[in-house]
PDB file of N, CA and C in Angstrom:
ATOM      1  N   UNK A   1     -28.519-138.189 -94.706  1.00  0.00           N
ATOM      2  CA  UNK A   1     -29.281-138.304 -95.924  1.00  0.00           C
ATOM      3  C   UNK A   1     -28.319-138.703 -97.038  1.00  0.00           C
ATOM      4  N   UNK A   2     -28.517-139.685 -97.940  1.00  0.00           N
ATOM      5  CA  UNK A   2     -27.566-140.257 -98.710  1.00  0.00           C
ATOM      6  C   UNK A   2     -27.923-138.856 -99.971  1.00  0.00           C
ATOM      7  N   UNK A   3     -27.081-139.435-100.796  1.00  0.00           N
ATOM      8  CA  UNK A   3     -26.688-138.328-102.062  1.00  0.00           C
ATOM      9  C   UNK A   3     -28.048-138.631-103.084  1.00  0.00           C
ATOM     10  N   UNK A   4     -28.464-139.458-103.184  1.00  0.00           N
ATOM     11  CA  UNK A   4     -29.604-140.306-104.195  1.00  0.00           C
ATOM     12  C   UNK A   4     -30.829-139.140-103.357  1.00  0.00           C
ATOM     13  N   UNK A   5     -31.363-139.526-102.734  1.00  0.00           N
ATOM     14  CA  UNK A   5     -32.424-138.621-101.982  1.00  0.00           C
ATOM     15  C   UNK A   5     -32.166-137.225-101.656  1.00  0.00           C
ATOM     16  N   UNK A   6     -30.865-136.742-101.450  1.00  0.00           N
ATOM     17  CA  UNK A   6     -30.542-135.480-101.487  1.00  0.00           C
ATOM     18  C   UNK A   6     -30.688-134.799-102.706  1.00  0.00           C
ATOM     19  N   UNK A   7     -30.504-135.455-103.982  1.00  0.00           N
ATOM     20  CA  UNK A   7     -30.494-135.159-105.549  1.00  0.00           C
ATOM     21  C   UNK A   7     -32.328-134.854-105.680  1.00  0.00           C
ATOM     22  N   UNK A   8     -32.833-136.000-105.269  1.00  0.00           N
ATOM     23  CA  UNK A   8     -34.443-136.190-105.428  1.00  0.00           C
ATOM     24  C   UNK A   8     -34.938-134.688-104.918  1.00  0.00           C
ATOM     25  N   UNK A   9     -35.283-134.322-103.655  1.00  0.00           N
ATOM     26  CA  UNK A   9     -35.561-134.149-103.341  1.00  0.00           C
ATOM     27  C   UNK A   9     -35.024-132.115-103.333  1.00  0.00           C
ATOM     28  N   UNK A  10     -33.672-132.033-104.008  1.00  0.00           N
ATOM     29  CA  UNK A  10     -33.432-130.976-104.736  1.00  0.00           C
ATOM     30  C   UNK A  10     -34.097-130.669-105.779  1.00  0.00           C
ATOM     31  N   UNK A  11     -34.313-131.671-106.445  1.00  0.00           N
ATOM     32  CA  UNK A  11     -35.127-131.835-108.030  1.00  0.00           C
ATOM     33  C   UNK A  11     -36.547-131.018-107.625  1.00  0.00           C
ATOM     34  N   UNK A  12     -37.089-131.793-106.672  1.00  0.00           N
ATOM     35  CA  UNK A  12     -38.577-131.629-106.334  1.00  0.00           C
ATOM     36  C   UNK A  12     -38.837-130.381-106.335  1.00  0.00           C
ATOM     37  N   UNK A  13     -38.100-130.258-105.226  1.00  0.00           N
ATOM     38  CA  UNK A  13     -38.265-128.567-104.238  1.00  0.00           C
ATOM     39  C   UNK A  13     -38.090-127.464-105.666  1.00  0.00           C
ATOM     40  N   UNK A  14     -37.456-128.013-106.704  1.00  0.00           N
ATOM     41  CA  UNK A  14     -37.398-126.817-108.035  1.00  0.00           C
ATOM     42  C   UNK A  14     -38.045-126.901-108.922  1.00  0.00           C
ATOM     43  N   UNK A  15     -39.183-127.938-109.192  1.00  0.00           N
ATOM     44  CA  UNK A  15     -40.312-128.839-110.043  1.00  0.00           C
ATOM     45  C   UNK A  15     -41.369-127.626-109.436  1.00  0.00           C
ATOM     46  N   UNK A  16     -41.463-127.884-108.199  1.00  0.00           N
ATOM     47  CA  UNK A  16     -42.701-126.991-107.204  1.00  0.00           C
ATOM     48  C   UNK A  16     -42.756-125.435-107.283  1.00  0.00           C
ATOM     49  N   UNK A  17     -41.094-125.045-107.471  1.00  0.00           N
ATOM     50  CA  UNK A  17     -41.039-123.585-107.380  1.00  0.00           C
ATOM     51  C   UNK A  17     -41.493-123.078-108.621  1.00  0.00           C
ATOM     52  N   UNK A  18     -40.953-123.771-109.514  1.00  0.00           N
ATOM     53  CA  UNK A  18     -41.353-122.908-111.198  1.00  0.00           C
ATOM     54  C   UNK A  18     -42.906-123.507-111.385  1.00  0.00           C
ATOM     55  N   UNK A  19     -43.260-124.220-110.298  1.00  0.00           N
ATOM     56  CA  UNK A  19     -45.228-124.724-110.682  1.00  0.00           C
ATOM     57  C   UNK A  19     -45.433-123.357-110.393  1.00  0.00           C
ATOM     58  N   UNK A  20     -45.454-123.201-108.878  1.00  0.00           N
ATOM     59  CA  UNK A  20     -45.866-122.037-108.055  1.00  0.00           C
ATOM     60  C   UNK A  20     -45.366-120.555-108.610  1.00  0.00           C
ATOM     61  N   UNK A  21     -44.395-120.318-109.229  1.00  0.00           N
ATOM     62  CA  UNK A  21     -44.070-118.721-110.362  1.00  0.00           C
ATOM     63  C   UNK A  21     -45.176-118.886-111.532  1.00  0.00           C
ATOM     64  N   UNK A  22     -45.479-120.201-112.051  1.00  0.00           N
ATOM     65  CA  UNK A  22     -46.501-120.464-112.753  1.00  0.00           C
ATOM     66  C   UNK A  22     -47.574-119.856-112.863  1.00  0.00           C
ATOM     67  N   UNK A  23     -48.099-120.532-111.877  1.00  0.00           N
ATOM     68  CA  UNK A  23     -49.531-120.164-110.921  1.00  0.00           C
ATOM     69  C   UNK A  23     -49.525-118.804-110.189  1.00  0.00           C
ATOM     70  N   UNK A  24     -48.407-118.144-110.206  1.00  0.00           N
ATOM     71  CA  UNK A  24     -48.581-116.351-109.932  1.00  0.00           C
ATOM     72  C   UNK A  24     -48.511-115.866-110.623  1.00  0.00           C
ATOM     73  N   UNK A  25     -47.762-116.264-112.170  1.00  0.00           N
ATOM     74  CA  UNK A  25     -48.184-115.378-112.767  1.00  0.00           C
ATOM     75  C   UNK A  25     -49.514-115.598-113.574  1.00  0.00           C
ATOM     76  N   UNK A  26     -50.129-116.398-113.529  1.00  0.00           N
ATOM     77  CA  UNK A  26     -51.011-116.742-114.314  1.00  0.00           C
ATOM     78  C   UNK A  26     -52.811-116.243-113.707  1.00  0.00           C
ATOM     79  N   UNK A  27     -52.389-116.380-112.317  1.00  0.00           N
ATOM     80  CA  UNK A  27     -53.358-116.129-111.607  1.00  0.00           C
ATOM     81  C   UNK A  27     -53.477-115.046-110.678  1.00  0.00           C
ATOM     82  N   UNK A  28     -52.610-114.589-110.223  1.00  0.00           N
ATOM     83  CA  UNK A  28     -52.096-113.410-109.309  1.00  0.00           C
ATOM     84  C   UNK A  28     -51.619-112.246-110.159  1.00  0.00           C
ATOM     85  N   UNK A  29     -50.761-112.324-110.818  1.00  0.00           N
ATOM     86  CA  UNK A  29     -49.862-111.213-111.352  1.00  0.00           C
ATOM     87  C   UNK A  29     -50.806-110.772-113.348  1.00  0.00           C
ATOM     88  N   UNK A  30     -52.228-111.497-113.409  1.00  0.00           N
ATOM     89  CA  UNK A  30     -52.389-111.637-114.957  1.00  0.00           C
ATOM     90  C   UNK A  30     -51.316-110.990-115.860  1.00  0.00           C
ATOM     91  N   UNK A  31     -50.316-111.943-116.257  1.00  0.00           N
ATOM     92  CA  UNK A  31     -49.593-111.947-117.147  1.00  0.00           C
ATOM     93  C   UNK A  31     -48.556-111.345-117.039  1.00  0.00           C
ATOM     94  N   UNK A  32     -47.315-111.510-117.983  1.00  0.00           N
ATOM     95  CA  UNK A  32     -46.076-110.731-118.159  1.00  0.00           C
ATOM     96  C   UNK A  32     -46.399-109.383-117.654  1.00  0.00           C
ATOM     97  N   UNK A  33     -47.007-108.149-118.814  1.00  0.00           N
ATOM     98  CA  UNK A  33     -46.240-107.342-118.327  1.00  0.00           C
ATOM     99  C   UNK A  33     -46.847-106.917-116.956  1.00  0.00           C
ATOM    100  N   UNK A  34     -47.409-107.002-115.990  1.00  0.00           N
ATOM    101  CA  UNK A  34     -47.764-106.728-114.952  1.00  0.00           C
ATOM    102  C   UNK A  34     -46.977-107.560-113.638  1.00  0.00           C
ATOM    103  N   UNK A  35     -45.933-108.719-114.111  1.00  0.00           N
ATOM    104  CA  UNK A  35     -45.540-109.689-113.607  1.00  0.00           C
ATOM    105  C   UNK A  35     -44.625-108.756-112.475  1.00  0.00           C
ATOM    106  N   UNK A  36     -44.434-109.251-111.325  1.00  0.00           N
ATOM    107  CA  UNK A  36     -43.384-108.788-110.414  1.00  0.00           C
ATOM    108  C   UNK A  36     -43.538-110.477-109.902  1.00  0.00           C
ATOM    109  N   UNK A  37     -41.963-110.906-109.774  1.00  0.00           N
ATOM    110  CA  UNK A  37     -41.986-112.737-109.368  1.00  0.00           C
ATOM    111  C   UNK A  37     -42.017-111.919-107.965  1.00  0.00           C
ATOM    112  N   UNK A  38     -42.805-112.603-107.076  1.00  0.00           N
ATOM    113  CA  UNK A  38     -42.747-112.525-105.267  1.00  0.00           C
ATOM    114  C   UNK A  38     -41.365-113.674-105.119  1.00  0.00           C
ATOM    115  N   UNK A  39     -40.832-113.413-103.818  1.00  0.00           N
ATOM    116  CA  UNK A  39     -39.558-114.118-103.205  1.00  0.00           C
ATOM    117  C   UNK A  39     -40.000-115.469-103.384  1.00  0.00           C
ATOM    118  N   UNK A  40     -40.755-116.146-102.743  1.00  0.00           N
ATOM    119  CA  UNK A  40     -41.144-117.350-102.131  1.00  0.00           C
ATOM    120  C   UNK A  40     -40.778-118.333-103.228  1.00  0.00           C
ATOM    121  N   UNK A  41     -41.292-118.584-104.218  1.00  0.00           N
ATOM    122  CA  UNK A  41     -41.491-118.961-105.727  1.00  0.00           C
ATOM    123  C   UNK A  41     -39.677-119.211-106.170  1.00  0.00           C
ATOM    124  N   UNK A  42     -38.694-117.804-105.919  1.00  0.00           N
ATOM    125  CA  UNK A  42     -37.540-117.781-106.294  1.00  0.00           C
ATOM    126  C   UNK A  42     -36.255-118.119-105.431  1.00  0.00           C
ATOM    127  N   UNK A  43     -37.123-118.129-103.959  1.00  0.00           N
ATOM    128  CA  UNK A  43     -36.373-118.592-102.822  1.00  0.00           C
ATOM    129  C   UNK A  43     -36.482-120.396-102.995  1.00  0.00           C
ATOM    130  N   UNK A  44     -37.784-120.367-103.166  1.00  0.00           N
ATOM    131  CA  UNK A  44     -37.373-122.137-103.152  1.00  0.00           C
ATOM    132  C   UNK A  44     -37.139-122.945-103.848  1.00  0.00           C
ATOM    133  N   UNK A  45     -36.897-122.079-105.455  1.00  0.00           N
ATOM    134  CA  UNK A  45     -36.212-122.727-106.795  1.00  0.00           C
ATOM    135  C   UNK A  45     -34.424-122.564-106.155  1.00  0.00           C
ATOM    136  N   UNK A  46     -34.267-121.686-105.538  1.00  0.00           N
ATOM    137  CA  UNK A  46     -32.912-122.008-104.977  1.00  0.00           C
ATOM    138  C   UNK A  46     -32.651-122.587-104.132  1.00  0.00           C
ATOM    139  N   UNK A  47     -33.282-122.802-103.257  1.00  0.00           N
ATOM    140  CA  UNK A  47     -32.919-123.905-101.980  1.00  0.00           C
ATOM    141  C   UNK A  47     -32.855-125.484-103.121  1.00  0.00           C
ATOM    142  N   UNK A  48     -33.275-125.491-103.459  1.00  0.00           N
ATOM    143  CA  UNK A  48     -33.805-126.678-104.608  1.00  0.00           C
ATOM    144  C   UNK A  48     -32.538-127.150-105.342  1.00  0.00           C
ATOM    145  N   UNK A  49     -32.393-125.776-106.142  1.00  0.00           N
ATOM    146  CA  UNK A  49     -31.082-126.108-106.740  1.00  0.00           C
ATOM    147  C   UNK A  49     -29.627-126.060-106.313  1.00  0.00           C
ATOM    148  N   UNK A  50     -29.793-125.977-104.638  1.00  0.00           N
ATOM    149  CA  UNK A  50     -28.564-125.510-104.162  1.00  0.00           C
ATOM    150  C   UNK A  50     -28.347-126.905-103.344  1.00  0.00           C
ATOM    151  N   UNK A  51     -29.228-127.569-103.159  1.00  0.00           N
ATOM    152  CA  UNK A  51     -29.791-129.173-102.877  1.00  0.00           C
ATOM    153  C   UNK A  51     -29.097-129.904-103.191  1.00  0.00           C
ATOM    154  N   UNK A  52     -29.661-129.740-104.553  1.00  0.00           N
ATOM    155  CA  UNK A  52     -29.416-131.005-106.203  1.00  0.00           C
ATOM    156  C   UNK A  52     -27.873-130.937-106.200  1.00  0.00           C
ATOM    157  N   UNK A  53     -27.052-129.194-106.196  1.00  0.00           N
ATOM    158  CA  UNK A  53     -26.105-129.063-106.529  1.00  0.00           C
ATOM    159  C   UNK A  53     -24.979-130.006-105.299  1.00  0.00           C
ATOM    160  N   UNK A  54     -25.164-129.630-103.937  1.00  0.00           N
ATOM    161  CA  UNK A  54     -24.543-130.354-103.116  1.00  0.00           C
ATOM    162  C   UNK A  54     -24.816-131.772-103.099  1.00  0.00           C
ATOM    163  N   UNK A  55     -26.271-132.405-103.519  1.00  0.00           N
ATOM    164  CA  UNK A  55     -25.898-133.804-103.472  1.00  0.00           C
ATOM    165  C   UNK A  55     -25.020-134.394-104.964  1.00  0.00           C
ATOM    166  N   UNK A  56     -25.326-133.778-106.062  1.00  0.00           N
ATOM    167  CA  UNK A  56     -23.786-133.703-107.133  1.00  0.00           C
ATOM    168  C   UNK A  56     -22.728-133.743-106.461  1.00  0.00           C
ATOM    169  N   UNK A  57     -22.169-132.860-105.744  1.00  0.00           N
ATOM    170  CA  UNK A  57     -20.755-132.648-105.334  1.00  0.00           C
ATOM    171  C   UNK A  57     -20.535-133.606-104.194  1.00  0.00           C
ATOM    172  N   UNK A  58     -21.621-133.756-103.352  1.00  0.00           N
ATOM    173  CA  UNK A  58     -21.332-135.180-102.309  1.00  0.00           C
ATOM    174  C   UNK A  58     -20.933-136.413-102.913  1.00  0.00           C
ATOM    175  N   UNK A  59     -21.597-136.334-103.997  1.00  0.00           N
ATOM    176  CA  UNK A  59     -21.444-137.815-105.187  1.00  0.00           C
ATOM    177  C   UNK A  59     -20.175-137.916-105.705  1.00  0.00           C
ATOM    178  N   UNK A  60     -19.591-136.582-106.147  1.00  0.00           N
ATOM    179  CA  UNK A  60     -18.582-136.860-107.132  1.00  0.00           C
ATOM    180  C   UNK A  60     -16.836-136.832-106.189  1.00  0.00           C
ATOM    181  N   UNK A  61     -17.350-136.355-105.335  1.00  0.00           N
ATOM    182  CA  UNK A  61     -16.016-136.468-103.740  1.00  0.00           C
ATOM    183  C   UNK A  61     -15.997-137.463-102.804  1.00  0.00           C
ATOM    184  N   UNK A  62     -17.001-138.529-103.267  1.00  0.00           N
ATOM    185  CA  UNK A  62     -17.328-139.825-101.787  1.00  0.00           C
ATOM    186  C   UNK A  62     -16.229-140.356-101.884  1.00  0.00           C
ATOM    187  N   UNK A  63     -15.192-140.792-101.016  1.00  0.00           N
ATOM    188  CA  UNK A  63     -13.939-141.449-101.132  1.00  0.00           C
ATOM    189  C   UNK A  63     -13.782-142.337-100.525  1.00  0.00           C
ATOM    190  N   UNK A  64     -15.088-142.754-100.093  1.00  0.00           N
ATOM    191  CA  UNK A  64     -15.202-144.656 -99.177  1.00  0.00           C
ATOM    192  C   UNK A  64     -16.118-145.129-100.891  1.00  0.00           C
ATOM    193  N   UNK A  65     -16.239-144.922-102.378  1.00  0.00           N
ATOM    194  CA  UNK A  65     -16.940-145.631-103.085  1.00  0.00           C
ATOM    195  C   UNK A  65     -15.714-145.546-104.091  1.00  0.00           C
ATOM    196  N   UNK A  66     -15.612-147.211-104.288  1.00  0.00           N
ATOM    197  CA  UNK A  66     -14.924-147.949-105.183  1.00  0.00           C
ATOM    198  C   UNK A  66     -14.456-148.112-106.261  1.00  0.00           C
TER     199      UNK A  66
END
């Protein structure tokens, strides 16, 4: 997987997670103070950003680019 689509697709996966904490708390949890975030929501804002972060660091260490 090149670094361009690895970045994308980090982005995404953390666009979706803070939709979905959104949509629990808004609809599941009614409101702050009753809020408890469930895993799922906070697990895949990190897979997301742990994504984005390695295709950064793939980018900035490629040592076959010119």
């Amino acid at each position: 997987m090149g670094t361009w689509l690895e970045r994308q697709i980090g982005i995404l996966l953390a666009v979706i997670a803070v939709g979905w904490a959104v949509y629990f708390i808004v609809h599941a949890a009614h409101g702050f103070p009753t809020m408890v975030i469930k895993l799922g929501p906070m697990q895949l804002f990190m897979l997301g950003l742990l994504l984005w972060i390695h295709g950064k660091f793939r980018r900035s260490v490629d040592v076959n680019r010119a």
